[in-house]
Protein backbone atom coordinates (compact mmCIF):
# COMPACT_ATOMS: atom_id res chain seq x y z
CA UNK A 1 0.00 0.00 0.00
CA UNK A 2 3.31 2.38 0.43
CA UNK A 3 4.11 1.25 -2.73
CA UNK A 4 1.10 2.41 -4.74
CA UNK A 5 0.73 5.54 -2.44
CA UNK A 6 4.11 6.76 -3.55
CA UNK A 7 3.09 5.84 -7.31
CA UNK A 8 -0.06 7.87 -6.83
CA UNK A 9 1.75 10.51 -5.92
CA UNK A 10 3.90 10.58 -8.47
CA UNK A 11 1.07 10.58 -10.90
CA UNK A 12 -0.39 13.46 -9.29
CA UNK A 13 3.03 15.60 -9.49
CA UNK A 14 3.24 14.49 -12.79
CA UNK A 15 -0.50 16.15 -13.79
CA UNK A 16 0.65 19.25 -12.12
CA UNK A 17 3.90 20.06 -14.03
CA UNK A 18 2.49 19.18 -17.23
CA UNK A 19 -0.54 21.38 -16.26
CA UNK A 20 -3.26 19.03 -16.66
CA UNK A 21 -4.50 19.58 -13.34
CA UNK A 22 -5.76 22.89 -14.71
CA UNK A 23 -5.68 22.56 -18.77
CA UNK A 24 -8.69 19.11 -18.53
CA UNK A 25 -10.91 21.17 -15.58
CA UNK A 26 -10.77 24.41 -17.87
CA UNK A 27 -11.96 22.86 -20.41
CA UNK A 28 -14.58 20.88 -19.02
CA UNK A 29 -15.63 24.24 -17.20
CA UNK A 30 -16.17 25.88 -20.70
CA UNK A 31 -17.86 23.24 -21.94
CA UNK A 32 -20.17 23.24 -18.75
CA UNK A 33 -20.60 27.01 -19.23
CA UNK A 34 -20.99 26.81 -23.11
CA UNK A 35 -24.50 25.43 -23.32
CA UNK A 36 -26.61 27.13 -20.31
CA UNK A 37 -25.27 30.57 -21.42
CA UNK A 38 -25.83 29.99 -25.05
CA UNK A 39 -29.20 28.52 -24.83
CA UNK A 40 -29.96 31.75 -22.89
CA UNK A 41 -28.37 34.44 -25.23
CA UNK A 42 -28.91 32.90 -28.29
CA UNK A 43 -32.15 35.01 -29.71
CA UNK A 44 -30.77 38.00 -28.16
CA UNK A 45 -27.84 37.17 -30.66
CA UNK A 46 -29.55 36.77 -33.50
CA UNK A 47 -32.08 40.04 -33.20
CA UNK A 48 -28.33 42.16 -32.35
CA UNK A 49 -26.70 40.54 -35.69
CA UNK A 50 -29.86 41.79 -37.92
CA UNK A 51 -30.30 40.30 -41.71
CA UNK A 52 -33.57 39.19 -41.02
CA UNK A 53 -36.82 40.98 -42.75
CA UNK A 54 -38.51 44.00 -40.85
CA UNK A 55 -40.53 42.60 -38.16
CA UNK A 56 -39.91 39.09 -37.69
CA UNK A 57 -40.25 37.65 -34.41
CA UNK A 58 -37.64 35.16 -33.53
CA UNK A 59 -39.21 32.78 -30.79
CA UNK A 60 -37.10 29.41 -29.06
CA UNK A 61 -38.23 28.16 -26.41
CA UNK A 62 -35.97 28.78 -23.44
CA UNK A 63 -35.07 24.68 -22.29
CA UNK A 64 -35.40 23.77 -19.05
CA UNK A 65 -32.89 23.44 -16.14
CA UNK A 66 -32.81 19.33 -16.52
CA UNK A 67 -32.73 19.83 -20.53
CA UNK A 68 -29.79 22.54 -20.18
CA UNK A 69 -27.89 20.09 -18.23
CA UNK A 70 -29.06 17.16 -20.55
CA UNK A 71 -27.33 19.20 -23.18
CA UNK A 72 -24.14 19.60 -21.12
CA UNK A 73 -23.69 16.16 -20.31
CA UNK A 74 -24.11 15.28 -24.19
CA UNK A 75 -21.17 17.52 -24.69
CA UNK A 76 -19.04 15.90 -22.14
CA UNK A 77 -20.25 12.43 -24.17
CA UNK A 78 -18.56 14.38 -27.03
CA UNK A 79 -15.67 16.43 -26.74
CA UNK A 80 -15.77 16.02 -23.16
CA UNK A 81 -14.62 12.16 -24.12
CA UNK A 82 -11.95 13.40 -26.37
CA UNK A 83 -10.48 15.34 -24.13
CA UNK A 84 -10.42 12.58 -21.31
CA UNK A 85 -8.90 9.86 -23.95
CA UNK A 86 -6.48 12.38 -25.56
CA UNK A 87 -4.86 12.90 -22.18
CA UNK A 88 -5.00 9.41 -20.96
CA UNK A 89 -3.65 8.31 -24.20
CA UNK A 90 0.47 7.72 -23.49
CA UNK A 91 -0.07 6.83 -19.97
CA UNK A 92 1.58 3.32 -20.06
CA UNK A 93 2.44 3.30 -23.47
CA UNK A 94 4.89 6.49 -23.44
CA UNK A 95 6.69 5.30 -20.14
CA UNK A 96 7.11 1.27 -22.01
CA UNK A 97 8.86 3.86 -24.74
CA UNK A 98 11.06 5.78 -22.54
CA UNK A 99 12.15 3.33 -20.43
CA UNK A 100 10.35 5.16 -17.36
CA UNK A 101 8.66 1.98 -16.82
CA UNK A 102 11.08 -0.50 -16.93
CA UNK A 103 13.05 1.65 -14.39
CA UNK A 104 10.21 1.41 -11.91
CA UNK A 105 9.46 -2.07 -12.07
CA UNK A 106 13.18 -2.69 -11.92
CA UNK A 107 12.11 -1.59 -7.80
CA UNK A 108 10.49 -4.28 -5.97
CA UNK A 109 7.14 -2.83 -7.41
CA UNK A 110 4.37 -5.11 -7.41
CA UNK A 111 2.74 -4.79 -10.81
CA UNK A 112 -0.77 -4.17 -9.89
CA UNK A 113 0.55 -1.33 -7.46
CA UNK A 114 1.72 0.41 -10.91
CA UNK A 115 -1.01 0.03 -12.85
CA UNK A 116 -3.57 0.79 -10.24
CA UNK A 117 -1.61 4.28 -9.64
CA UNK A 118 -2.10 5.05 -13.04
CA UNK A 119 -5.47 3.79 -13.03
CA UNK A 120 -6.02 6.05 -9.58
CA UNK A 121 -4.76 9.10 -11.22
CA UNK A 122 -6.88 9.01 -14.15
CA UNK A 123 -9.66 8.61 -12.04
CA UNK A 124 -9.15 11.25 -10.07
CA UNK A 125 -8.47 13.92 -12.48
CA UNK A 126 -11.05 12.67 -14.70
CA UNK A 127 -14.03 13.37 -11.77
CA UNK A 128 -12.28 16.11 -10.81
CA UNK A 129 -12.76 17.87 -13.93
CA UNK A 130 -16.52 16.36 -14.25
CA UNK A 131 -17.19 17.95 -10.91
CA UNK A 132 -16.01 21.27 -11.61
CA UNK A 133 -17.33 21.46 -14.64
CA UNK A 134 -20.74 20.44 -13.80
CA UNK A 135 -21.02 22.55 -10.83
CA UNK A 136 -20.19 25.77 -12.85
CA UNK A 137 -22.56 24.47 -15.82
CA UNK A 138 -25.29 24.40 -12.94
CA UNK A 139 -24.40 27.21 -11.38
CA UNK A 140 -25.38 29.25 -15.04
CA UNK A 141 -27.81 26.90 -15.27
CA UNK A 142 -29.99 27.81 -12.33
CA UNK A 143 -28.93 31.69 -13.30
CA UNK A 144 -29.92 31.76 -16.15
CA UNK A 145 -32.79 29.05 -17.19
CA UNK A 146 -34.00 27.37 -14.22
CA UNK A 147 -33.27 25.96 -10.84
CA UNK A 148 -32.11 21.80 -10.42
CA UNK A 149 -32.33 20.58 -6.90
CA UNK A 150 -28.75 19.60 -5.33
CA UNK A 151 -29.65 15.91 -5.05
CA UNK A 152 -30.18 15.28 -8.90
CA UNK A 153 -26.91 16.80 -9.70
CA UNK A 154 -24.44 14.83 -7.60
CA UNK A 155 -26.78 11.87 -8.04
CA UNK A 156 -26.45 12.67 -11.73
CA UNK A 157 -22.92 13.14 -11.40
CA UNK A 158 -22.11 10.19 -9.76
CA UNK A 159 -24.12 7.88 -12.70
CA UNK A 160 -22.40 9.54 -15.58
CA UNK A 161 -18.86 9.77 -13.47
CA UNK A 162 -19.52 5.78 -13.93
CA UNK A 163 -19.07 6.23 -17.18
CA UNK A 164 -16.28 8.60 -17.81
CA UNK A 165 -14.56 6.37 -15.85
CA UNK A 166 -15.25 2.93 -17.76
CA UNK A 167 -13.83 5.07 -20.64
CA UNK A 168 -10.24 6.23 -18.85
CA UNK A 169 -10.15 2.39 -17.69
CA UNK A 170 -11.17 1.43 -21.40
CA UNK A 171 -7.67 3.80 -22.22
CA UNK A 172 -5.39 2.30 -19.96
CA UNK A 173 -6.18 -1.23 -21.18
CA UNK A 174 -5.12 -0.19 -24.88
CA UNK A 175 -2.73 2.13 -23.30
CA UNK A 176 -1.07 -1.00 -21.83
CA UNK A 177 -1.91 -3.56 -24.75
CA UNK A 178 -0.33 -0.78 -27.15
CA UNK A 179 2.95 1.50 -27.98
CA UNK A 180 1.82 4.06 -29.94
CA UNK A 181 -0.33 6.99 -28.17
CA UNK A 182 -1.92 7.84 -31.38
CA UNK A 183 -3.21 4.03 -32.18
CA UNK A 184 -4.50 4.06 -28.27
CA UNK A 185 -6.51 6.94 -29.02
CA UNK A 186 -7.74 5.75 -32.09
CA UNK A 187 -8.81 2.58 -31.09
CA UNK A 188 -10.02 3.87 -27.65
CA UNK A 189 -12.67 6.41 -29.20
CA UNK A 190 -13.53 3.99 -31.85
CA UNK A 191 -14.28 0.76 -28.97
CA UNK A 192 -16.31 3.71 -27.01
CA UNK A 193 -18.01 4.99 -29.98
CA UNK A 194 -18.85 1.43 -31.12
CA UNK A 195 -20.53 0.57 -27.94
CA UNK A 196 -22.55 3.60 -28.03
CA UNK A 197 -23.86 3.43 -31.17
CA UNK A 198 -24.75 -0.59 -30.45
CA UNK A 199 -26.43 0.33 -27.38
CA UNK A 200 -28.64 2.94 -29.27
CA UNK A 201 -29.41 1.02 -31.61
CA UNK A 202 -29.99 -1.95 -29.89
CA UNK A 203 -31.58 -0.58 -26.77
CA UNK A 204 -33.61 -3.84 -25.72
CA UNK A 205 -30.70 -5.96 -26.00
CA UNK A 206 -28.20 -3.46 -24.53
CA UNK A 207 -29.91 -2.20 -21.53
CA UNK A 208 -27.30 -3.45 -19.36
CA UNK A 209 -24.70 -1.67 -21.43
CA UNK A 210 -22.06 1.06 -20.21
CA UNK A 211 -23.27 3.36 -22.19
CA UNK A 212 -26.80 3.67 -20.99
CA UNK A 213 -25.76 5.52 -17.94
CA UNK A 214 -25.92 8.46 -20.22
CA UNK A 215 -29.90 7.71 -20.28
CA UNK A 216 -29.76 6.57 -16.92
CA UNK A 217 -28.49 10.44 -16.34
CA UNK A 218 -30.83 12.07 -17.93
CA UNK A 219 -34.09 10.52 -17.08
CA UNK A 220 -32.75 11.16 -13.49
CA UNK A 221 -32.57 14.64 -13.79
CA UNK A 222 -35.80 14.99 -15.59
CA UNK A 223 -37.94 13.03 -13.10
CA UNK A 224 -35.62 12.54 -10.35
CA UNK A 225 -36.03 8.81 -9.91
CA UNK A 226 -33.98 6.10 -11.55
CA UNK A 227 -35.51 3.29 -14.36
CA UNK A 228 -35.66 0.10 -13.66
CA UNK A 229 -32.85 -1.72 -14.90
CA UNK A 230 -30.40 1.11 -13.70
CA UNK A 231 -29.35 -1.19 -10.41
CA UNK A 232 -27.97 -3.70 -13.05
CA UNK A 233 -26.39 -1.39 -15.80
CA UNK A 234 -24.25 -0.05 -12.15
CA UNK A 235 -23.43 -3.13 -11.32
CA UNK A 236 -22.73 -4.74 -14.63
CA UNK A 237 -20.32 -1.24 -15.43
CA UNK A 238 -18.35 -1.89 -12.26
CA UNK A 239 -17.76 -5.24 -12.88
CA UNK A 240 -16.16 -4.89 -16.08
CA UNK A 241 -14.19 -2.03 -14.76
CA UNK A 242 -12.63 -4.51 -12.15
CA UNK A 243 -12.60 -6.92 -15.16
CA UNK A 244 -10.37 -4.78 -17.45
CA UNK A 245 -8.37 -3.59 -14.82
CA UNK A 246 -7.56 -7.03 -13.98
CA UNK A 247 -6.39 -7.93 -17.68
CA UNK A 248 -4.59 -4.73 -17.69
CA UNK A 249 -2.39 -5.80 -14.73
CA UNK A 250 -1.81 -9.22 -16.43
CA UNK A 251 -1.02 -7.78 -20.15
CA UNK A 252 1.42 -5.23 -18.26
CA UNK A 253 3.30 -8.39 -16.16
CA UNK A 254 3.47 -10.60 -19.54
CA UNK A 255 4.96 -7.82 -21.24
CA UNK A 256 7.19 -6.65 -18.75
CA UNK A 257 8.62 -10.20 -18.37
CA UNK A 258 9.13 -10.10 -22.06
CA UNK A 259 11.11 -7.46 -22.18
């Protein structure tokens, strides 16, 4: 436990001097920010920029607080994603190239210890930035469209922080499995995207899947209750977190061996 507290640190350090302790929560902030403020400005916009004939009316609906937020949370599924996988991409991968890696386990460094540190890391900065963006998004939210009660944020938070972090874990596999950064983040978005578009498409089939706990968020902040097979998709997510994380350790031990 020493061991991987050390590690952890280390990873932590490491997110400050490359500034990714502030660069990811910026950008999830903005994002947050992006879609409340826009949703609320947006006809004021278009009557100031003109072009339009003499006397039309320009009338959108204002959405509500839980839409707003629905909408934020479907740009975190987006770029919020990219940004998450972009940053997670080199994690084992660049270290295996550099030698970093090979230096640590040359330490009486139990293998799991060093994955799991990198594993802890992502996870942390990953909610981090989730949290602080999606406090601010709320804050302009209830500003400027319409109030959401405390409890269905963090409860929505913690359901789609679920998610963001199946897809770090889903990095660190490939991050592991693979050398180059650039094929981990290509194969990364394109296994996440691929399971998305699956579950959509087959929702009755799927409705265990990962990805549903995007759903799962939303119908919880529209009606404040859960669906039915929510309990399951939770558990089924958590288990194949523990599952990958598992492989991950072995793939890094077979491959350290090798080398």
């Amino acid at each position: 436990m020493t061991q991987w507290r050390v590690l952890y640190r280390k990873e932590l350090m490491e997110m400050i001097r490359n500034f990714k302790l502030l660069w990811i929560p910026l950008v999830f902030i903005l994002l947050g920010v992006m879609q409340p403020i826009s949703s609320y400005y947006m006809p004021k916009m278009l009557d100031t920029l003109g072009g339009l004939p003499e006397g039309t009316i320009i009338e959108m609906p204002l959405p509500t607080g839980a839409e707003a937020l629905m909408s934020v949370i479907s740009n975190y599924g987006m770029l919020g994603i990219l940004i998450l996988v972009l940053s997670a991409m080199g994690i084992v991968s660049v270290e295996r190239q550099n030698g970093v890696a090979g230096m640590v386990m040359s330490k009486p460094v139990p293998y799991s210890s060093y994955i799991l540190s990198k594993w802890a890391g992502l996870v942390t900065i990953t909610l981090l930035s989730f949290f602080i963006g999606y406090l601010a998004s709320w804050y302009y939210t209830n500003l400027l469209i319409g109030s959401v009660t405390p409890d269905r944020i963090f409860q929505s938070f913690a359901i789609y922080g679920l998610w963001l972090v199946f897809v770090v874990t889903l990095t660190l596999f490939f991050s592991t499995v693979m050398k180059g950064s650039g094929s981990v983040a290509f194969i990364s978005i394109l296994i996440i995207a691929t399971i998305s578009i699956v579950t959509s498409i087959f929702n009755e089939k799927m409705k265990w899947s990962p990805a549903t706990l995007t759903g799962h968020t939303g119908y919880l902040l529209q009606s404040g209750d859960v669906q039915p097979n929510f309990l399951a998709t939770v558990l089924l997510t958590v288990a194949l977190i523990v599952l990958i994380l598992y492989f991950t350790i072995q793939i890094f031990k077979n491959k350290e061996i090798l080398e």
